[in-house]
Protein backbone atom coordinates (compact mmCIF):
# COMPACT_ATOMS: atom_id res chain seq x y z
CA UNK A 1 18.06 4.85 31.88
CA UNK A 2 18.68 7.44 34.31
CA UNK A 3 22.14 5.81 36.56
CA UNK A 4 21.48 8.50 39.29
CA UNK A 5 18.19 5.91 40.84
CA UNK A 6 20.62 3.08 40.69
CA UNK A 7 20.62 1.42 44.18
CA UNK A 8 17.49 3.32 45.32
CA UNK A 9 15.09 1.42 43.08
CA UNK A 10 17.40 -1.23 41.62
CA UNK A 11 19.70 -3.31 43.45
CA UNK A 12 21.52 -4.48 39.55
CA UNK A 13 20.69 -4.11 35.94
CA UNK A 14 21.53 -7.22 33.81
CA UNK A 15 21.53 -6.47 30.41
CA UNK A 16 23.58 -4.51 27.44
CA UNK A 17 24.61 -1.34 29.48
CA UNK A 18 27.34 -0.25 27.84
CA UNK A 19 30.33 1.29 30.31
CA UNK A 20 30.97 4.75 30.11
CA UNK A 21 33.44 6.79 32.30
CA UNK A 22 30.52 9.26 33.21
CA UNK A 23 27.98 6.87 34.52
CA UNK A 24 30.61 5.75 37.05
CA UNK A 25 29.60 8.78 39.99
CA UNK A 26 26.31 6.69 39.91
CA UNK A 27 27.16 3.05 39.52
CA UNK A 28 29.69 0.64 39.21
CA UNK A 29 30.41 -1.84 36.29
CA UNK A 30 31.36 -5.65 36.50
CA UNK A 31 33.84 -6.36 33.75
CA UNK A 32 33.11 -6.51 30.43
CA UNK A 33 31.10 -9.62 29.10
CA UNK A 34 31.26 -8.98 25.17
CA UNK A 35 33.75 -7.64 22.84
CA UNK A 36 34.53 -3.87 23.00
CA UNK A 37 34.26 -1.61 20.44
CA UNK A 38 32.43 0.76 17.89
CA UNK A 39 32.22 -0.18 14.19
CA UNK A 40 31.17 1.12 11.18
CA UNK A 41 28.77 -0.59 8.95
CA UNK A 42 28.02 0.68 5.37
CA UNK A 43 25.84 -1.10 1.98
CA UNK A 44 27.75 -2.97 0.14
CA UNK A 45 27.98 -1.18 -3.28
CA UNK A 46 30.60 -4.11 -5.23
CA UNK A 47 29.07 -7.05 -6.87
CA UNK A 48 28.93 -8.38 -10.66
CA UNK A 49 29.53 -5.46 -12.25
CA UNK A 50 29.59 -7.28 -15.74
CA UNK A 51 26.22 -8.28 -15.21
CA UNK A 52 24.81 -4.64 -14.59
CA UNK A 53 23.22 -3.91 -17.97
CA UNK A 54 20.73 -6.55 -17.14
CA UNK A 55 19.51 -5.26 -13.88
CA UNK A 56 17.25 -2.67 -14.86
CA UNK A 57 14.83 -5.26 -15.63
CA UNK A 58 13.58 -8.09 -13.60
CA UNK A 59 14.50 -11.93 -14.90
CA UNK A 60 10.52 -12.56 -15.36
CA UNK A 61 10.68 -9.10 -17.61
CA UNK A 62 13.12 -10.08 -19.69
CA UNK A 63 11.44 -13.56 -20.79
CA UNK A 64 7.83 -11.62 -21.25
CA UNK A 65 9.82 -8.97 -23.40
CA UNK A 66 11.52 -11.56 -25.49
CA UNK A 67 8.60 -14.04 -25.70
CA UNK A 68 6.24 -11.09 -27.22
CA UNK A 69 8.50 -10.16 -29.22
CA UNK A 70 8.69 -13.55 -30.74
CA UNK A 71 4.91 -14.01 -30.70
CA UNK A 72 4.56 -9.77 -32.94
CA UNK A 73 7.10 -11.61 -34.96
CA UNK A 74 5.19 -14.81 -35.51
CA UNK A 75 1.88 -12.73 -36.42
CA UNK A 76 3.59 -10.58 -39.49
CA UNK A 77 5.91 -13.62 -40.45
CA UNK A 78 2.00 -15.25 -40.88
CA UNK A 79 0.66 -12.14 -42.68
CA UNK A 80 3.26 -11.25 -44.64
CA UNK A 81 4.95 -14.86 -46.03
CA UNK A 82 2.42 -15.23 -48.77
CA UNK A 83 3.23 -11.08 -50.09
CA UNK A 84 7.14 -11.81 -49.44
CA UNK A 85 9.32 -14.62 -51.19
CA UNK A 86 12.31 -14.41 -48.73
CA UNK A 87 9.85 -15.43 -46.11
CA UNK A 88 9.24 -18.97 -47.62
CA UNK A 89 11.63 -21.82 -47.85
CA UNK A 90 13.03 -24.43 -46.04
CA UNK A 91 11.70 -24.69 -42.28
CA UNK A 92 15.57 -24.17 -41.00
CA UNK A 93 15.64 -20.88 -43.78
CA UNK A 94 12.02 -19.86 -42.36
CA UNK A 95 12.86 -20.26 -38.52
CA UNK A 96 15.74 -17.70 -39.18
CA UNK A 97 13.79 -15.49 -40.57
CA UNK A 98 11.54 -15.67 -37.66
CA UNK A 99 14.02 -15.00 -35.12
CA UNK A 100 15.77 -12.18 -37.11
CA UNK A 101 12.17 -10.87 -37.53
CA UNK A 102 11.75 -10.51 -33.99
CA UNK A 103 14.65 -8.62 -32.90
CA UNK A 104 15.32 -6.25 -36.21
CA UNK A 105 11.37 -5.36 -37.47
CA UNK A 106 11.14 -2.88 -34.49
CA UNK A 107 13.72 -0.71 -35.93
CA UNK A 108 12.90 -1.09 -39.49
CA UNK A 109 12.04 1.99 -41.21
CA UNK A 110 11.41 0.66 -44.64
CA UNK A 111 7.81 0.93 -45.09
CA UNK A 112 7.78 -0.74 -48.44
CA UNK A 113 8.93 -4.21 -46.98
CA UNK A 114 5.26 -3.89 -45.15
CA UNK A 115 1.89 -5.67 -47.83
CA UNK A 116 -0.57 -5.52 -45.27
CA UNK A 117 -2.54 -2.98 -43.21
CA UNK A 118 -2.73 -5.49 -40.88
CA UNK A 119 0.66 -5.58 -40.10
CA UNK A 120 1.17 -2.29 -40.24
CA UNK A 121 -0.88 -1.93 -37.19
CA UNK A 122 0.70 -4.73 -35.61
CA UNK A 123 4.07 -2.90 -36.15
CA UNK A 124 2.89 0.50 -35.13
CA UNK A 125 1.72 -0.68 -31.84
CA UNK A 126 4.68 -3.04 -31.61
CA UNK A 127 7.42 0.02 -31.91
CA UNK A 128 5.16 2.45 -29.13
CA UNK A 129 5.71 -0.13 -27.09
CA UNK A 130 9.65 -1.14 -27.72
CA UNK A 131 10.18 2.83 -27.92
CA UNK A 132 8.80 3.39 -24.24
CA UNK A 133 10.12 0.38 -23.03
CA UNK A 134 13.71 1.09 -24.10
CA UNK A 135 13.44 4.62 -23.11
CA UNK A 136 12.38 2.96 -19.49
CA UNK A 137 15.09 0.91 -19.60
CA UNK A 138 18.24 3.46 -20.61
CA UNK A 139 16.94 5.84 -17.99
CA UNK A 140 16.94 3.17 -15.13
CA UNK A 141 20.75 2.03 -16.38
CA UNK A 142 21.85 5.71 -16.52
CA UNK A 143 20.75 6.15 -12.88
CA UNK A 144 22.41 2.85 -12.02
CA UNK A 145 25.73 4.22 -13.66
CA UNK A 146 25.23 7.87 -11.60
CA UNK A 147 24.43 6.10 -8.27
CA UNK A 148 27.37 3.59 -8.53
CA UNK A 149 29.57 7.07 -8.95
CA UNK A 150 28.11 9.11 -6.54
CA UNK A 151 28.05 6.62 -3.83
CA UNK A 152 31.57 4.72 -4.00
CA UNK A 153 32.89 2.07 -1.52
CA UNK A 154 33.28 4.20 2.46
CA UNK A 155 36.64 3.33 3.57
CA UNK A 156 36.71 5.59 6.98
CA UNK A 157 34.47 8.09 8.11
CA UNK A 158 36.85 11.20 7.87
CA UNK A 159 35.15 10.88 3.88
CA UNK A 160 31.58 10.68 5.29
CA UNK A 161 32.33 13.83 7.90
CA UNK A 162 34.03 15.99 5.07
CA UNK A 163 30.82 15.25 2.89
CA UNK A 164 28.69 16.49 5.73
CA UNK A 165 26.40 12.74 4.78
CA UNK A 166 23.92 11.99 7.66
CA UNK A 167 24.84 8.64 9.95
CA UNK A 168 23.00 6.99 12.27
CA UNK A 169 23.07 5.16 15.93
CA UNK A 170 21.44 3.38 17.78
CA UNK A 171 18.62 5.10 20.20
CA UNK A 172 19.56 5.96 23.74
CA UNK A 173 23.27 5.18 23.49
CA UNK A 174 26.55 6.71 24.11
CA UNK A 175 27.79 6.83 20.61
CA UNK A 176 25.96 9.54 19.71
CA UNK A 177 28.09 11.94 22.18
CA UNK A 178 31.11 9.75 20.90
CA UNK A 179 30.27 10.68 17.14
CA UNK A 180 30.06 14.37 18.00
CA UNK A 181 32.54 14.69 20.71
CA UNK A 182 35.37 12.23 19.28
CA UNK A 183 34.68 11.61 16.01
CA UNK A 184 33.54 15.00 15.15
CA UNK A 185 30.56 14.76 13.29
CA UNK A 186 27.61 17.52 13.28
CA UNK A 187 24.96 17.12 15.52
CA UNK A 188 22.59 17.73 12.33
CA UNK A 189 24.15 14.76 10.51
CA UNK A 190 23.06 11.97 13.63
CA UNK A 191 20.08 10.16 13.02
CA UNK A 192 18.32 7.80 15.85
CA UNK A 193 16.52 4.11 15.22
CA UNK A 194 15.18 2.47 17.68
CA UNK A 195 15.45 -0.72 15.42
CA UNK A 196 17.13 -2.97 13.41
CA UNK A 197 14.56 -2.89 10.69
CA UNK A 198 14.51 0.68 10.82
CA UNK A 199 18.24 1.16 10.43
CA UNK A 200 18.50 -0.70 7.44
CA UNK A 201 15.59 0.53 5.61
CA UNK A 202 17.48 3.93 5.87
CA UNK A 203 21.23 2.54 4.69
CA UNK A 204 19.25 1.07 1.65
CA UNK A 205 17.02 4.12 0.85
CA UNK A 206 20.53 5.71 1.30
CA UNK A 207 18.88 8.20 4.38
CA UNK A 208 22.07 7.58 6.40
CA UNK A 209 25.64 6.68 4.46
CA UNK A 210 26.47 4.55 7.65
CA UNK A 211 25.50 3.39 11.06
CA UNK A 212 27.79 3.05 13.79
CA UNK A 213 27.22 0.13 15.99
CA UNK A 214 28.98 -1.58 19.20
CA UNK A 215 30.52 -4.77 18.07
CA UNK A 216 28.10 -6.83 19.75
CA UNK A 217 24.76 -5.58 17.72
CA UNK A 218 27.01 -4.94 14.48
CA UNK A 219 27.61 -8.51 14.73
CA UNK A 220 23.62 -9.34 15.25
CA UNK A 221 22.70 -6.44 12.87
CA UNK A 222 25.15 -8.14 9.74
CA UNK A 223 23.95 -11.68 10.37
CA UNK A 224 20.09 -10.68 9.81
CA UNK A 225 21.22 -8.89 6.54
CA UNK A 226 24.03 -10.56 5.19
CA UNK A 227 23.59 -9.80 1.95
CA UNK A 228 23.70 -5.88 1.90
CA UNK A 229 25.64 -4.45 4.54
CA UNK A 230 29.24 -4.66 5.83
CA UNK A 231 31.87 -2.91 8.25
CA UNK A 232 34.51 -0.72 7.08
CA UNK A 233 36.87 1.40 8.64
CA UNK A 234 38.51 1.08 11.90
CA UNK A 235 36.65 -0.09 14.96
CA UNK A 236 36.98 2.56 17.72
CA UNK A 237 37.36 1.01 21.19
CA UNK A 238 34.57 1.95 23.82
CA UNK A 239 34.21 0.34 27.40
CA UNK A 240 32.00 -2.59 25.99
CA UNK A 241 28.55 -4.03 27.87
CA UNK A 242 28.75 -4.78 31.37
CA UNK A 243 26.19 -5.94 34.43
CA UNK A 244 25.54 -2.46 36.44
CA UNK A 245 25.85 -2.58 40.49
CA UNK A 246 25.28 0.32 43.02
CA UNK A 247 28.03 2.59 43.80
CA UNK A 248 30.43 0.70 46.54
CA UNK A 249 28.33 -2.63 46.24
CA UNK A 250 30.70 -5.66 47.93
CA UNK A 251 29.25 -7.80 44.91
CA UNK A 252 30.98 -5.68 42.03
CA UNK A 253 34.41 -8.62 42.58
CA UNK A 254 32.26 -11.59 42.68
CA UNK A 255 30.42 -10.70 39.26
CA UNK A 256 33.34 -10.01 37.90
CA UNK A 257 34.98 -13.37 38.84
CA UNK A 258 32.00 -15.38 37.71
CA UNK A 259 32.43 -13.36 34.04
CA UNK A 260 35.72 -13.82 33.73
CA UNK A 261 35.18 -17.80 34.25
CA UNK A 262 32.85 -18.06 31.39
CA UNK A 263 34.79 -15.79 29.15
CA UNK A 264 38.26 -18.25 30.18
CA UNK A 265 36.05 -21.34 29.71
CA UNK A 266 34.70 -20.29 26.55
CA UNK A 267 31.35 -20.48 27.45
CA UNK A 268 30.57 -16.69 26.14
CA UNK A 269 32.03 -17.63 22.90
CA UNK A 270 29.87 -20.93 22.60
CA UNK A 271 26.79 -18.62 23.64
CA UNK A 272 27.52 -15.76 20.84
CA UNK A 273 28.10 -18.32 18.31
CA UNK A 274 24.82 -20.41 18.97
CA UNK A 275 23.22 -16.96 18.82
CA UNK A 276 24.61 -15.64 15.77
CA UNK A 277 23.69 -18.92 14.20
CA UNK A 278 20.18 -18.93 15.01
CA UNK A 279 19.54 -15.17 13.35
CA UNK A 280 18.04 -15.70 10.04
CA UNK A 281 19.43 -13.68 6.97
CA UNK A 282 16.26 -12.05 5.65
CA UNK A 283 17.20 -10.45 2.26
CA UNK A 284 19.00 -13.35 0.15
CA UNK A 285 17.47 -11.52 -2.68
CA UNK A 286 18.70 -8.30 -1.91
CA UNK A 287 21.40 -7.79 -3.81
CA UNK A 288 19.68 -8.69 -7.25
CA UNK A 289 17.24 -5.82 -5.94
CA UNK A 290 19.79 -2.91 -4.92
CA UNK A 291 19.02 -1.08 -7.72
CA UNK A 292 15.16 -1.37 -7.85
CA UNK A 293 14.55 -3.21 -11.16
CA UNK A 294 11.46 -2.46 -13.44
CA UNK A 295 8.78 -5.69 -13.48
CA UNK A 296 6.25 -6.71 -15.37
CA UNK A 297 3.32 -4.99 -12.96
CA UNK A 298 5.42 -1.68 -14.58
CA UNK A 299 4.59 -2.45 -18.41
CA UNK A 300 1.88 -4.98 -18.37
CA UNK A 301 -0.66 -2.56 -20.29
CA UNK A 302 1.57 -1.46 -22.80
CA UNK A 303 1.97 -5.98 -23.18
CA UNK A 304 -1.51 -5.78 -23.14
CA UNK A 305 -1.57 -3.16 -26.13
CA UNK A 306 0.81 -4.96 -28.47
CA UNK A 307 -0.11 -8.28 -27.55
CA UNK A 308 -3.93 -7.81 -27.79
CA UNK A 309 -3.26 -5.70 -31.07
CA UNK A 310 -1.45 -8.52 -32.81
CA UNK A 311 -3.68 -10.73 -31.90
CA UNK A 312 -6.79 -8.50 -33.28
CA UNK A 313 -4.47 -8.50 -36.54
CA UNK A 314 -3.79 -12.59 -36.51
CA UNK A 315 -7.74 -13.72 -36.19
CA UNK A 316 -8.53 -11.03 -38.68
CA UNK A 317 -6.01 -12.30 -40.97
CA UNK A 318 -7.30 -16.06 -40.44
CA UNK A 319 -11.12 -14.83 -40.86
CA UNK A 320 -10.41 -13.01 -44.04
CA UNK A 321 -8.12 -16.21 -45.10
CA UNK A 322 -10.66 -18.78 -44.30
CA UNK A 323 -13.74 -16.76 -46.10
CA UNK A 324 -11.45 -16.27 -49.32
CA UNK A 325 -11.14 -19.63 -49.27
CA UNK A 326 -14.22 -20.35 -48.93
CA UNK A 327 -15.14 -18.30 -51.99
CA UNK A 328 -12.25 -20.02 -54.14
CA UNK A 329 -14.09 -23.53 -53.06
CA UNK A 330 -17.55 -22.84 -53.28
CA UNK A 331 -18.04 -24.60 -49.99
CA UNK A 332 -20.19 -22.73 -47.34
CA UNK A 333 -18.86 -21.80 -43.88
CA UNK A 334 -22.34 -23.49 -42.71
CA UNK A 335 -21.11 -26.78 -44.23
CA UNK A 336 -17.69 -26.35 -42.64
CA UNK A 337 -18.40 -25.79 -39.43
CA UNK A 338 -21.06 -28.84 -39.38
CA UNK A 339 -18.56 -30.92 -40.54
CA UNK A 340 -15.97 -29.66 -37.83
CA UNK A 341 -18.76 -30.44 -35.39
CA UNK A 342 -19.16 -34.28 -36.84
CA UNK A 343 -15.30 -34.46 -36.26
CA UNK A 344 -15.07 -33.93 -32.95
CA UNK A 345 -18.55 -36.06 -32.28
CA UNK A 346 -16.94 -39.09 -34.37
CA UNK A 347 -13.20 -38.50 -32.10
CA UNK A 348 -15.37 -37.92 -28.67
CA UNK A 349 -17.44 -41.34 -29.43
CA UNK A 350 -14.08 -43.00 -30.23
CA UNK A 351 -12.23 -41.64 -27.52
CA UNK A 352 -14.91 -42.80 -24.65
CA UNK A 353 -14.72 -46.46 -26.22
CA UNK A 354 -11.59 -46.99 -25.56
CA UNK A 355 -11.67 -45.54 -21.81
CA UNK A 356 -14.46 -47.92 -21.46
CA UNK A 357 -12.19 -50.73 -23.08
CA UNK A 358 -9.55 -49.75 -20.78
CA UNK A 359 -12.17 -49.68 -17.57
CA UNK A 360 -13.43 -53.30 -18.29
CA UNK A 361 -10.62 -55.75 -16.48
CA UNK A 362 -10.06 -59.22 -18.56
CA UNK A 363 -11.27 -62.24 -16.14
CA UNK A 364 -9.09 -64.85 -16.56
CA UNK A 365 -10.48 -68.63 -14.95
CA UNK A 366 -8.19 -70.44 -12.72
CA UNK A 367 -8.35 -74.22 -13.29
């Protein structure tokens, strides 16, 4: 806004001008109607630390890891139980076995233990798969670990000046001469958004190391992301927002007296309050995605690989099963499969009897 045409084209500006000693040789200022001040708002970088060696994976990865890992597991505890005696027993002894089976045959090295070809391919693909996906996952920690250290918690921004890290501002405001005159930062290091959105998409791609705000949008800015951002530092006092008059205008007094009634009344604070309440926080998730985990769309055709291989392995084990055991019988597979097929005729016939038994109501006659 250019204060020199105020009171040749405007006769007031209502909105969030913010007062500044340099605009007054073209305007005048009512008193201010929000909070003053400048504040510095930064990610938040401290949460659950104990819980960090799970977050380079997503919760939905984790369950798909450990429930194919169960299911490889399943497929050589089926191939390999009739070749192995420790894999029979008791159902408690051979549930055991199961579980141990699918957390320590990945990094078994004794090929001996393996009777089967069959599982031997079901292995093979198995470890390619655990081997990138554990590579994936101790490179994504490690850069976790590096970010946490090379990014610790901003206390003031003498540490972000001596760093020479880039901050930001809003677009078309005074704190921009404020960060460079006053605060001392290089004019290289200031970075402009013309939005909310924009702003935090750089604090959480780490663009900017911090944004400094007037206390009135920091407040608007944290409640729409509650989750990720917060002020540190010391706030800086600036002239605040104020209604803009022309230069010598008789109505400068009477603004000012109708401001300061709300303000005494409490009527500003009741209006900042129902409009702080009514911004929505839009990343509750956020913090569970800080540090970008890996999801399934990452590894679902290396799933696909061990999951379609053991299966390949499983029906070929059952077809090879059921045709030795045909052999041992004498009994063709024609003759089995017709009498599978006169099974489920006999249990279909049965079943739609009683549905029709069930669909015929009992009359009972009133006398």
């Amino acid at each position: 806004m250019n204060f020199a045409y105020i009171g040749q084209n405007f006769d007031a500006v209502i909105g969030d001008v913010s007062v500044v000693s340099s605009r007054y040789q073209y305007a005048e200022f009512t008193h201010p109607f929000t909070e003053t001040g400048l504040m510095m708002v930064v990610p938040i970088t401290s949460y659950h630390q104990q819980w960090l060696f799970v977050k380079p994976f997503t919760f939905g990865m984790w369950i798909i890891t450990i429930l194919f890992n169960i299911y490889n597991a399943l497929v050589i505890y089926l191939i390999e139980r009739k070749h192995s005696p420790e894999l029979q027993g008791s159902v408690m002894n051979q549930t055991g076995i199961l579980l141990s089976l699918a957390f320590t045959r990945t990094f078994s090295k004794n090929s001996d233990e393996v009777h089967s070809n069959l599982t031997r391919m079901t292995t093979v693909a198995w470890i390619f798969a655990a081997i990138i996906i554990g590579q994936c996952y101790t490179a994504s920690l490690t850069s976790m670990l590096t970010i946490r250290r090379l990014t610790p918690q901003v206390t003031d921004y003498e540490a972000l000046k001596n760093a020479n890290a880039a901050v930001g501002y809003g677009k078309g405001s005074h704190v921009a001469r404020y960060l460079e005159d006053v605060l001392g930062f290089k004019s290289e290091n200031l970075r402009n958004f013309s939005s909310p959105e924009e702003c935090a998409y750089a604090l959480k791609n780490r663009t900017i190391a911090a944004v400094f705000l007037e206390t009135p949008l920091t407040k608007l800015f944290l409640a729409k992301y509650c989750k990720s951002f917060t002020t540190a530092g010391t706030t800086f006092r600036d002239g605040g927002f104020a209604f803009v008059l022309p230069k010598g205008s008789p109505m400068v007094p009477d603004f000012t007296k109708a401001l300061l009634n709300v303000s005494e009344r409490g009527t500003l604070r009741d209006l900042e309050k129902r409009m702080l309440g009514s911004v929505e926080c839009v990343d509750q998730d956020t913090i569970h995605d800080e540090y970008g985990s890996l999801g399934l769309s990452t590894f679902w055709s290396l799933f696909l690989l061990t999951g379609g291989t053991s299966t390949v392995a499983l029906a070929t084990y059952v077809i090879i099963s059921l045709r030795k055991y045909y052999q041992r019988e004498g009994v063709s597979p024609i003759t089995i499969i017709s009498d599978i097929r006169k099974y489920i005729t006999y249990r279909r016939k049965r079943l739609s009897r009683k549905v029709s038994d069930l669909e015929s109501p009992n009359t009972l006659e009133m006398t």
